[in-house]
C-alpha atoms as a PDB file:
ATOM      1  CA  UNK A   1       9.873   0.533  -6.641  1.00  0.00           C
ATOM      2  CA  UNK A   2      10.660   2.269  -3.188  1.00  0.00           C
ATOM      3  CA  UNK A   3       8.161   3.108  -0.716  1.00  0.00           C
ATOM      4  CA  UNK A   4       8.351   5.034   2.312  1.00  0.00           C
ATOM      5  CA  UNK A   5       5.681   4.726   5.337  1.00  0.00           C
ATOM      6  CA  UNK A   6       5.292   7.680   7.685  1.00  0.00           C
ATOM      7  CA  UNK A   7       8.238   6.465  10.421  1.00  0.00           C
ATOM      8  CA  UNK A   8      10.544   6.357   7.598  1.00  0.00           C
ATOM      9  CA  UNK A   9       9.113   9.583   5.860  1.00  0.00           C
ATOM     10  CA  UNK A  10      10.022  11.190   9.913  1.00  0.00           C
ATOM     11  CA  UNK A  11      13.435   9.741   9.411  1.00  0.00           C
ATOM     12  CA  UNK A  12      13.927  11.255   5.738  1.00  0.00           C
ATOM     13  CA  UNK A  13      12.869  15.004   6.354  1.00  0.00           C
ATOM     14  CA  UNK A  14      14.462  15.327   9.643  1.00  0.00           C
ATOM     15  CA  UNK A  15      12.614  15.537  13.261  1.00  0.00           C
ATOM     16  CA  UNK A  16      14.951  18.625  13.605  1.00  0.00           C
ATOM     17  CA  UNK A  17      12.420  20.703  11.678  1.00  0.00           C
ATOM     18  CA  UNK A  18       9.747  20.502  14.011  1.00  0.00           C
ATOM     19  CA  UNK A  19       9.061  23.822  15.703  1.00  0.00           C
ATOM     20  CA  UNK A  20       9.978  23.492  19.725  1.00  0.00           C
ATOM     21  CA  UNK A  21       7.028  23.816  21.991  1.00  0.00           C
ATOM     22  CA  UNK A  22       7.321  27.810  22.349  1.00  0.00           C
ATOM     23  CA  UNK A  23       7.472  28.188  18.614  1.00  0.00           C
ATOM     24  CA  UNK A  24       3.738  30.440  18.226  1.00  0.00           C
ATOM     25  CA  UNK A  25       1.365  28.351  15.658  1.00  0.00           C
ATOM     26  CA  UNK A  26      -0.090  31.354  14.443  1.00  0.00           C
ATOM     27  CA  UNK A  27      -0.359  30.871  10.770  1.00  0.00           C
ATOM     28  CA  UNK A  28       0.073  33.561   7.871  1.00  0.00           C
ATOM     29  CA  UNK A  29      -2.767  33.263   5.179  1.00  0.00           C
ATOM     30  CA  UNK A  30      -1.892  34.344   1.791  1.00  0.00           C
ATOM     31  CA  UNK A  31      -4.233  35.016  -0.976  1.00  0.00           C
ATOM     32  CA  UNK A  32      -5.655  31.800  -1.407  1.00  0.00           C
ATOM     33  CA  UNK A  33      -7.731  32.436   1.982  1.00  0.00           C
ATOM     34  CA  UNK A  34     -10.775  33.694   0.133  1.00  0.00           C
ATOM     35  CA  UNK A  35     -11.256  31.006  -2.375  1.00  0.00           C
ATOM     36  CA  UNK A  36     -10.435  28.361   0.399  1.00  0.00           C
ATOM     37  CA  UNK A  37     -13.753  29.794   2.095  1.00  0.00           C
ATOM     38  CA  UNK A  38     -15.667  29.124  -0.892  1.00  0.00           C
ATOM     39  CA  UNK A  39     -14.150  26.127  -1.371  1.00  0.00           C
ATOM     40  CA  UNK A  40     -14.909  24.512   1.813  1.00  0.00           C
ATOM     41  CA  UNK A  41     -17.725  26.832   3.241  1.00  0.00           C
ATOM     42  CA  UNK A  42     -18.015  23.812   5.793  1.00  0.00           C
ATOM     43  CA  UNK A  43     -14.980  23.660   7.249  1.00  0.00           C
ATOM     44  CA  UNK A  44     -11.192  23.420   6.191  1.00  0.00           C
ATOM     45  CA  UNK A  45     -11.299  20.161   4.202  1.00  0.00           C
ATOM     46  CA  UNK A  46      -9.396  16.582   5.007  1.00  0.00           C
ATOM     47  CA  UNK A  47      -7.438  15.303   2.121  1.00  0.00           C
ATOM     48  CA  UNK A  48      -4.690  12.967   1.541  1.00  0.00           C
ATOM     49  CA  UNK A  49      -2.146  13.060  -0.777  1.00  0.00           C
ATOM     50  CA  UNK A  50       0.342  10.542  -2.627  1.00  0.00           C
ATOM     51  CA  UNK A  51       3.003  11.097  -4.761  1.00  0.00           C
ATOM     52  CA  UNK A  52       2.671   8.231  -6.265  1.00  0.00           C
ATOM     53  CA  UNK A  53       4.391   5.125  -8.700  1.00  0.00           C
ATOM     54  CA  UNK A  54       1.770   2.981 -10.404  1.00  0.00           C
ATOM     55  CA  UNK A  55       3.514  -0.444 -10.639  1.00  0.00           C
ATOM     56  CA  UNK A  56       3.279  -2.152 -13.918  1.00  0.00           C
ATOM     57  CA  UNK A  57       3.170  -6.015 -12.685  1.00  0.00           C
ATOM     58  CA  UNK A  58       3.743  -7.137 -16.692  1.00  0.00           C
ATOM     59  CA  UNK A  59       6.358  -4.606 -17.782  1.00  0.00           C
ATOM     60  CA  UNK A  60       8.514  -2.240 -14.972  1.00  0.00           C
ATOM     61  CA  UNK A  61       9.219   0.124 -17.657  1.00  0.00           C
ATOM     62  CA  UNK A  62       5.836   0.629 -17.828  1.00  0.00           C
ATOM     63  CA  UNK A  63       5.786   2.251 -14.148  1.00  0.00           C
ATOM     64  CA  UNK A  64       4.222   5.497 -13.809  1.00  0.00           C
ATOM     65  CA  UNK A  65       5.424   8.680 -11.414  1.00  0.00           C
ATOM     66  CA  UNK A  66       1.871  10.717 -10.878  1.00  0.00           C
ATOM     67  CA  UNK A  67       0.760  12.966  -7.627  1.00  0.00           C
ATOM     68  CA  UNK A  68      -2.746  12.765  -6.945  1.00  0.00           C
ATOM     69  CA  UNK A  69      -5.062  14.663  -4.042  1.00  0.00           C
ATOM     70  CA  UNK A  70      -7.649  12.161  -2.718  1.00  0.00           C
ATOM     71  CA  UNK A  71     -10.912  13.927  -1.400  1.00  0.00           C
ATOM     72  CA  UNK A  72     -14.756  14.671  -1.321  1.00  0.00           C
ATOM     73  CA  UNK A  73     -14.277  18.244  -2.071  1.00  0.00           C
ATOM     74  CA  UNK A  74     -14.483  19.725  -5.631  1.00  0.00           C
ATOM     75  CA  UNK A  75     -11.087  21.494  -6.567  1.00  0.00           C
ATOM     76  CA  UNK A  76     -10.169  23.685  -9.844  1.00  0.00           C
ATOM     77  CA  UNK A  77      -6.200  24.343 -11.358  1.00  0.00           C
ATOM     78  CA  UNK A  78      -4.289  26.572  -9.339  1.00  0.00           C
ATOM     79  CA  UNK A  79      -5.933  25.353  -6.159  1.00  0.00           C
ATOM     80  CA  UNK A  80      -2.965  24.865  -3.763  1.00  0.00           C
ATOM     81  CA  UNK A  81      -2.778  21.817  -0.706  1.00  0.00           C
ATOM     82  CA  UNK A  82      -0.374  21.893   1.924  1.00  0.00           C
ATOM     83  CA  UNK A  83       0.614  17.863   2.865  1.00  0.00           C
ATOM     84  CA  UNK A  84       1.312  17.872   6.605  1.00  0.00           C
ATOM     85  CA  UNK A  85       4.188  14.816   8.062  1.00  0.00           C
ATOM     86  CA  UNK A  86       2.538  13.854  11.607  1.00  0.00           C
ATOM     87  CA  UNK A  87       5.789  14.786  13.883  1.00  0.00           C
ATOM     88  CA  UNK A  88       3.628  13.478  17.394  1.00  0.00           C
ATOM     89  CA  UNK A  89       3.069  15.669  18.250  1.00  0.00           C
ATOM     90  CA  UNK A  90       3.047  18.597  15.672  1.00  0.00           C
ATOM     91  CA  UNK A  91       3.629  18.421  11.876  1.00  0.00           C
ATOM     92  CA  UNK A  92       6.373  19.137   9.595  1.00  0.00           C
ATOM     93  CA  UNK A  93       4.952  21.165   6.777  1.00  0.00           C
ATOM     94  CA  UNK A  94       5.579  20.406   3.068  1.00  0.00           C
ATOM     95  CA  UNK A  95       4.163  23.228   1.012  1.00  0.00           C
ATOM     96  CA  UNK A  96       2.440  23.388  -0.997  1.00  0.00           C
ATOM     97  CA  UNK A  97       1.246  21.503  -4.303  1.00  0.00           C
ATOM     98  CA  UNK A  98      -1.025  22.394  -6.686  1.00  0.00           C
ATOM     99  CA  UNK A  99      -4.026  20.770  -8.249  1.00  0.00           C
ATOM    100  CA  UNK A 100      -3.662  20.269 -12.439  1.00  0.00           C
ATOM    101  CA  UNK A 101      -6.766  18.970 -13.450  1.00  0.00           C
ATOM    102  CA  UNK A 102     -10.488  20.457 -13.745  1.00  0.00           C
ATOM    103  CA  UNK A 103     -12.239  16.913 -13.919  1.00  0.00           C
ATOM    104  CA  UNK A 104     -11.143  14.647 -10.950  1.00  0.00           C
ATOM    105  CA  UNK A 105     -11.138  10.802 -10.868  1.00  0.00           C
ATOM    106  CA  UNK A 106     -13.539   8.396  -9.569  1.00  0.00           C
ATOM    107  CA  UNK A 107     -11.652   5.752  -7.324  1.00  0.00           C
ATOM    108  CA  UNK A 108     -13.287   3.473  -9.804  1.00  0.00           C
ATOM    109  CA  UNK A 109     -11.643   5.429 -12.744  1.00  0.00           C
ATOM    110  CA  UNK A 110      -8.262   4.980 -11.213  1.00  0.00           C
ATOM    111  CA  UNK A 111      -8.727   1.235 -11.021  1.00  0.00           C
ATOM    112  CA  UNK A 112      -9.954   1.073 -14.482  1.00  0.00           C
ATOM    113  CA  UNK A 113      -6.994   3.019 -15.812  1.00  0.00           C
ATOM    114  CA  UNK A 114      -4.282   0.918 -14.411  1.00  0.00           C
ATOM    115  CA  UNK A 115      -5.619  -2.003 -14.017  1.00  0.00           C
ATOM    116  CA  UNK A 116      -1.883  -3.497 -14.398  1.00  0.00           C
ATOM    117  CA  UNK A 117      -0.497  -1.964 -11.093  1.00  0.00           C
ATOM    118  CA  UNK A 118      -1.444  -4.383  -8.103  1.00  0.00           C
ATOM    119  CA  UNK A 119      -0.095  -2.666  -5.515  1.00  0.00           C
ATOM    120  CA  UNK A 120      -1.735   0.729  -6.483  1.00  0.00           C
ATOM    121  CA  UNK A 121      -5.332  -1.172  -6.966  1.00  0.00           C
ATOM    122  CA  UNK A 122      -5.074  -2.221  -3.467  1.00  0.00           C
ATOM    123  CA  UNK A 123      -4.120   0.762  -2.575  1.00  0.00           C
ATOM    124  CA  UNK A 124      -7.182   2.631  -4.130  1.00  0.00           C
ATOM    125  CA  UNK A 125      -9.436  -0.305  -2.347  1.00  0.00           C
ATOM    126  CA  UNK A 126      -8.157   0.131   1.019  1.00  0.00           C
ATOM    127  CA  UNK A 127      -9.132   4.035   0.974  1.00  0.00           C
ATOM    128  CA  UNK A 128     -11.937   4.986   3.302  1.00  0.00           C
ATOM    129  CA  UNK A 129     -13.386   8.383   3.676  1.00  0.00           C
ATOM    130  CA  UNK A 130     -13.148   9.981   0.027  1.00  0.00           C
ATOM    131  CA  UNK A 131     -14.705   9.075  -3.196  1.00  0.00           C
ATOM    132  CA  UNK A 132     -12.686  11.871  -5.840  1.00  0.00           C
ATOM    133  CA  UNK A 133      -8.917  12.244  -6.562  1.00  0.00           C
ATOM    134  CA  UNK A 134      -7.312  15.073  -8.613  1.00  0.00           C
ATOM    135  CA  UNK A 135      -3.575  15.281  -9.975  1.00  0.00           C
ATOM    136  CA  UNK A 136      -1.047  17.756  -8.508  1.00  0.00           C
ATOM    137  CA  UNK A 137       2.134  19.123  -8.988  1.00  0.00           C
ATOM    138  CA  UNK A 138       4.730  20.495  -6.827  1.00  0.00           C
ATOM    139  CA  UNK A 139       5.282  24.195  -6.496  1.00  0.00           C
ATOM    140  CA  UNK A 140       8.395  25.880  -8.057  1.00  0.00           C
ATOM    141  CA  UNK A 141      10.709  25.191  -5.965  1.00  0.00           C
ATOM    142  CA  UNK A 142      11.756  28.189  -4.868  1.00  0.00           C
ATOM    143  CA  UNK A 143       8.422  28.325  -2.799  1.00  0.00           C
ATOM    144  CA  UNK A 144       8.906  25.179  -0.962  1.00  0.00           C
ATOM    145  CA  UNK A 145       9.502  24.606   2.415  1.00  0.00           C
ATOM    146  CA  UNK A 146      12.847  22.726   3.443  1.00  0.00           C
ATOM    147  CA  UNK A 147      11.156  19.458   4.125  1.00  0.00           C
ATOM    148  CA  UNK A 148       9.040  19.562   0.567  1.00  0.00           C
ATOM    149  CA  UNK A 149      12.864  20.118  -1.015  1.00  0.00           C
ATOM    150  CA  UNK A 150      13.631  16.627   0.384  1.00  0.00           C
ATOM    151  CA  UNK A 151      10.362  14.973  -1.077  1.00  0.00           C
ATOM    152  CA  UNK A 152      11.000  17.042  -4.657  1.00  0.00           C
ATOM    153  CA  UNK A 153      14.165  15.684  -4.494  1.00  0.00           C
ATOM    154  CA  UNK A 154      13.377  12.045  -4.258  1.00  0.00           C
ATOM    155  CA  UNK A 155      10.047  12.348  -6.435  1.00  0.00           C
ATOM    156  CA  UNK A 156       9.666   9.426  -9.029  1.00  0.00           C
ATOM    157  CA  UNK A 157      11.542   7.622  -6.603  1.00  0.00           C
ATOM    158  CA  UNK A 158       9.573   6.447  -2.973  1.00  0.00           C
ATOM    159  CA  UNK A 159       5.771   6.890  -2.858  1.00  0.00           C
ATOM    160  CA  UNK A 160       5.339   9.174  -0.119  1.00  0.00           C
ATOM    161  CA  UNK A 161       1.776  10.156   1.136  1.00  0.00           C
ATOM    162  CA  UNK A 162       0.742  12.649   3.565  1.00  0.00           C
ATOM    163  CA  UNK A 163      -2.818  14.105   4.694  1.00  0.00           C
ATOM    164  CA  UNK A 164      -3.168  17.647   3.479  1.00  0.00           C
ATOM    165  CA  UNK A 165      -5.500  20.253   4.055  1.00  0.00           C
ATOM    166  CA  UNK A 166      -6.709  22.820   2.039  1.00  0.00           C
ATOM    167  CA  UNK A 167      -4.844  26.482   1.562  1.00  0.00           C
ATOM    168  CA  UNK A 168      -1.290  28.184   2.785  1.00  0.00           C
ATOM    169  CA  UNK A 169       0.373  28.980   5.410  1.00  0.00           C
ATOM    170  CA  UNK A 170       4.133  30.744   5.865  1.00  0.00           C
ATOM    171  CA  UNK A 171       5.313  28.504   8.457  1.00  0.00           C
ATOM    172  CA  UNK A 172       7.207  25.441   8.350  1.00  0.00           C
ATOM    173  CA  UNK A 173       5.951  23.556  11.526  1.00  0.00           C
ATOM    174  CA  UNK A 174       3.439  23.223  14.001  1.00  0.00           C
ATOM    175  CA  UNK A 175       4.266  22.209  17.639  1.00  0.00           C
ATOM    176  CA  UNK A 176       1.033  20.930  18.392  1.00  0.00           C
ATOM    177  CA  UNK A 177      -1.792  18.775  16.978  1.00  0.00           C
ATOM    178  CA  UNK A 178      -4.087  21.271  17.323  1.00  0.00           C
ATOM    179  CA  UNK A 179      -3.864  24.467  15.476  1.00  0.00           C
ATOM    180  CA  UNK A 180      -5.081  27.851  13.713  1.00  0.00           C
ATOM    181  CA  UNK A 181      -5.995  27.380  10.003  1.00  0.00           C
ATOM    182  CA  UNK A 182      -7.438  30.101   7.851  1.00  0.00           C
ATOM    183  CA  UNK A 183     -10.695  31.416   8.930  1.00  0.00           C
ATOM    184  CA  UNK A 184     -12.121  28.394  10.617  1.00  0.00           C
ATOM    185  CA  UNK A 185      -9.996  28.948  13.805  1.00  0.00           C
ATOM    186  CA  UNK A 186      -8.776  25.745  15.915  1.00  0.00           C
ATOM    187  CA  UNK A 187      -8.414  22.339  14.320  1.00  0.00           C
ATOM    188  CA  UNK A 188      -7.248  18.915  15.336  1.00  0.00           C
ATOM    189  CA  UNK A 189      -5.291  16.853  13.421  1.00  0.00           C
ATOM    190  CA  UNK A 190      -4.820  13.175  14.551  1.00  0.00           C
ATOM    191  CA  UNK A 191      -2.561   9.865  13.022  1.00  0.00           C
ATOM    192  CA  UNK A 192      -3.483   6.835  14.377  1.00  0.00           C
ATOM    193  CA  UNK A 193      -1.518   3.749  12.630  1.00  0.00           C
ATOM    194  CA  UNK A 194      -3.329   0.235  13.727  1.00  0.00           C
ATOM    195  CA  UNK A 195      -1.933  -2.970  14.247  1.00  0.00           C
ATOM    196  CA  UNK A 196      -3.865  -3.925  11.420  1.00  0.00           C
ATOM    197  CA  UNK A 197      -1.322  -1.638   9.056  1.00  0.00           C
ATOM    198  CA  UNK A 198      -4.018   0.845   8.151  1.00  0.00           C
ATOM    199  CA  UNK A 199      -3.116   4.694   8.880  1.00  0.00           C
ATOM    200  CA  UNK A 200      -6.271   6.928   9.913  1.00  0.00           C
ATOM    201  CA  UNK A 201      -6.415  10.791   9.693  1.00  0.00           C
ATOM    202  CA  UNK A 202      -8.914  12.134  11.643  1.00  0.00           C
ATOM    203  CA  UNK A 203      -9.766  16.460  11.515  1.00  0.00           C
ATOM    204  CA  UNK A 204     -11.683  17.505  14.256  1.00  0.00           C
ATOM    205  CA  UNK A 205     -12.790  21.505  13.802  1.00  0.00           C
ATOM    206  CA  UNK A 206     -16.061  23.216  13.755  1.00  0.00           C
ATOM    207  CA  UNK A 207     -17.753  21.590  10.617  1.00  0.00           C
ATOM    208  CA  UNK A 208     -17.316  18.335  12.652  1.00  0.00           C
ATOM    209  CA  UNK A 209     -15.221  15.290  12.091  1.00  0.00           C
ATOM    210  CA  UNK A 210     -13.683  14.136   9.128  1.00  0.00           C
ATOM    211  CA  UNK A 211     -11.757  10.965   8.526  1.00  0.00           C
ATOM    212  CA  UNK A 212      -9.625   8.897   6.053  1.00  0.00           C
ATOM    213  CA  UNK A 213      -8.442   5.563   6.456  1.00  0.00           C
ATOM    214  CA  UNK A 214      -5.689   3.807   3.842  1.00  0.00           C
ATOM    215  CA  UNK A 215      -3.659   0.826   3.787  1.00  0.00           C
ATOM    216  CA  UNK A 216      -0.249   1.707   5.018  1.00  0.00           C
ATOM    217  CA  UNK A 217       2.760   1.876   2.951  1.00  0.00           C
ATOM    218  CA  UNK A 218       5.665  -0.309   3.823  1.00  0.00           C
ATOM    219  CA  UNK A 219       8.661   1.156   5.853  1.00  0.00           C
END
């Protein structure tokens, strides 16, 4: 099994699809503006997202290709996410996926359903910040964004993961760590990677601060 950590993810999509600095941030909401305001009447929602390979540490043809939407929110199908690659500064956009399932997981479930897959345990133990996870799916292609194309592409292949947030938007980049989304006006998105090997995601708008912390994956 491949895995890709965030430097390598960079190196995969392409720093050349980051906006330059004059690029405007304003961001086009489509239709899922409304329900994201119900969604997350607090505030525009931290999440992070994996496309994911359980590990089978018994049988490799047992491995498992899944997506799955950590968070503290509660999500319904059709619900769409749009995983953001930290660019520092800015992010690369991959939009969008879309959640599948109308139950979500306990963290606990997870571990209890593949209890075979060390790396993906660990994984699930080292998360910080959210207690739910939901599956996804990519978007029909034809709706992606050039960097998502890349990750489609290699899906079943590398784990990638990415924070997301919740909603849309028409643009393939940001220039700038802090931005416009939907209704709940300027945001700030930070990566911090320690020397410990943990990535932290910390969203600073209006609501307050929200935070996730996860065992980094390997470059």
């Amino acid at each position: 099994m491949a895995y890709i950590g965030l430097v390598s993810m960079i190196g995969r999509i392409g720093r050349g699809m980051v906006a330059s600095r004059a690029t405007s941030v304003a961001l086009v909401c489509v239709a899922l503006e409304l329900s994201a305001r119900v969604a997350f009447a607090g505030g525009p929602g931290l999440l992070l997202w994996d496309d994911a390979i359980i590990d089978n540490k018994y049988d490799s043809s047992k491995s498992e290709s899944i997506q799955l939407v950590y968070t503290n929110e509660q999500l319904k199908p059709g619900d769409r996410l749009v995983p953001l690659i930290p660019m520092d500064p800015g992010f690369t956009v991959l939009c969008c996926v879309e959640v599948t399932a109308d139950r979500p997981y306990t963290l606990d479930q997870l571990k209890a359903k593949y209890p075979d897959s060390i790396g993906f345990v660990r994984r699930l133990k080292s998360l910080q910040g959210v207690r739910l996870a939901y599956r996804t799916k990519f978007v029909p292609e034809k709706e992606m964004t050039p960097a998502m194309r890349r990750i489609f592409k290699g899906s079943g292949e590398t784990y990638y993961s990415a924070p997301a947030l919740w909603g849309t938007t028409a643009f393939k980049s940001m220039d700038d760590n802090t931005f416009n989304w939907l209704d709940w006006g300027k945001v700030t998105l930070v990566y911090k990677n320690s020397q410990s090997g943990v990535d932290e995601y910390r969203l600073t708008s209006k609501a307050g601060v929200s935070t996730i912390r996860v065992e980094a994956l390997p470059d």
